[in-house]
Protein backbone atom coordinates (compact mmCIF):
# COMPACT_ATOMS: atom_id res chain seq x y z
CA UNK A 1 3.18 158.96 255.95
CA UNK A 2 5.93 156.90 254.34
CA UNK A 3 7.21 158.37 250.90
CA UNK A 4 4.37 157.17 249.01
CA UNK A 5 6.27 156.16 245.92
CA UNK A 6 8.80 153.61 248.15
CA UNK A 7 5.70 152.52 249.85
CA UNK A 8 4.00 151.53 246.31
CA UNK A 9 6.69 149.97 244.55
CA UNK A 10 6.37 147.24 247.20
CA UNK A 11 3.36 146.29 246.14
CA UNK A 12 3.31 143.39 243.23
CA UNK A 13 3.99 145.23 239.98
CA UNK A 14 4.90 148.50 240.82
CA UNK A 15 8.19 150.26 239.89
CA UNK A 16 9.33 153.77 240.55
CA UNK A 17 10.06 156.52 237.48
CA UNK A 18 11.07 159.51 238.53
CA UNK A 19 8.23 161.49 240.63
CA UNK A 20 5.73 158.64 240.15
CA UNK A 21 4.91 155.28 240.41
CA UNK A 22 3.77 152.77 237.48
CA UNK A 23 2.22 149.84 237.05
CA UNK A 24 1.40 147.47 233.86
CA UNK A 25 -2.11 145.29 233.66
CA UNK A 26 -3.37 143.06 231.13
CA UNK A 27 -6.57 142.11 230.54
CA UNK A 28 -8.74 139.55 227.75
CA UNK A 29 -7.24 141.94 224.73
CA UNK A 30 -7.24 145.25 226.54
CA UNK A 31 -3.52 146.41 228.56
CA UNK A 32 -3.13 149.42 230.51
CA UNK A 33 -0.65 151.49 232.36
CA UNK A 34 -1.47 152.86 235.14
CA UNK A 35 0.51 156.13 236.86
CA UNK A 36 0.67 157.54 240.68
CA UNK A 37 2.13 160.96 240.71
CA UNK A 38 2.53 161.70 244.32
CA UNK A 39 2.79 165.40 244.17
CA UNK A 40 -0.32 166.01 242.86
CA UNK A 41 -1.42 162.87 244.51
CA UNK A 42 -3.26 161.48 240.82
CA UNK A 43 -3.85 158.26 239.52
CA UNK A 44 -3.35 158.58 235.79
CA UNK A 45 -4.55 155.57 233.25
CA UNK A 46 -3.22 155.01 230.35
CA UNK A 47 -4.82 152.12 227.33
CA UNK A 48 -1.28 150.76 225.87
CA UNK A 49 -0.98 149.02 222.22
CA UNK A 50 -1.08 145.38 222.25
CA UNK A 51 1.55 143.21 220.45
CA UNK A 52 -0.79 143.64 217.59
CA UNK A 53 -0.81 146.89 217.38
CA UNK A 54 2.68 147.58 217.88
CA UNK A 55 2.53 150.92 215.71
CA UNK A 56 0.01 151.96 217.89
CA UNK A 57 0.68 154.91 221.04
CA UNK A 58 -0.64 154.66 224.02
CA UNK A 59 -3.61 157.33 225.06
CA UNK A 60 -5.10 158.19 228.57
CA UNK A 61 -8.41 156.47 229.74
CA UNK A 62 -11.00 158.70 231.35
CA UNK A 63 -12.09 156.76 234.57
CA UNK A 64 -15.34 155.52 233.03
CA UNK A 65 -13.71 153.47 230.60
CA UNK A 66 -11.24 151.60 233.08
CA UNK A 67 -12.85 148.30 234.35
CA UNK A 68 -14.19 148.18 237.80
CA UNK A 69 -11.64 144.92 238.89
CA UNK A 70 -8.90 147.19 237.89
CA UNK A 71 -9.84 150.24 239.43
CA UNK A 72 -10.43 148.48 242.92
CA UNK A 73 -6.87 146.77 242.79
CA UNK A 74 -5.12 149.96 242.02
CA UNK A 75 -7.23 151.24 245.28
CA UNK A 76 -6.45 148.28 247.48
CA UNK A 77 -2.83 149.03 246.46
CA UNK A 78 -3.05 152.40 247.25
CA UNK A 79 -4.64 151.72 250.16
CA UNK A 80 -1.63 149.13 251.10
CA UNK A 81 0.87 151.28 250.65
CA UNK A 82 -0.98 153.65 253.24
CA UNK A 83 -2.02 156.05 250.45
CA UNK A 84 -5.53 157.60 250.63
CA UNK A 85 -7.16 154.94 248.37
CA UNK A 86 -9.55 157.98 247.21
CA UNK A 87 -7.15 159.42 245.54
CA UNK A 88 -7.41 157.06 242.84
CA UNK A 89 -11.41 158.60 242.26
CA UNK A 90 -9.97 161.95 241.66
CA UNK A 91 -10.40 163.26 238.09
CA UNK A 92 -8.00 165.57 236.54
């Protein structure tokens, strides 16, 4: 397999940090980050503040609580950039 991380960032959004791969999604009022870390080969979410609540940090989502629309893009991405698309169902 291609480096997985090179491979991702060529999909729309995607950017490479370091050892992983990120991604920023907005939603109605709801924004999230989203995380590949190709080591461990885990999909990490992550709820970030909205321009409203700019003093606010941004905290990890468990699975359950990431909508289903975003969860299957972040799959078909995956899957895209030739990356096991399950990986993305793996919990921590």
């Amino acid at each position: 397999m291609r480096d997985p991380i090179a491979a991702l960032v060529k999909q729309e959004g995607w950017r490479a940090e370091g050892a992983a791969a990120r991604v920023h999604y907005e939603g109605g009022n709801d924004r999230y980050a989203v995380e590949f870390y190709a080591e461990t080969a885990r999909v990490l979410y992550w709820a970030v503040p909205t321009d409203d609540d700019e003093g606010g940090t941004a905290a990890p989502v468990p699975r359950d609580g990431v909508p289903d629309p975003l969860r299957r893009r972040v799959r078909e991405d995956l899957d895209e950039a030739e990356i096991d698309p399950d990986v993305e169902r793996r919990e921590l």
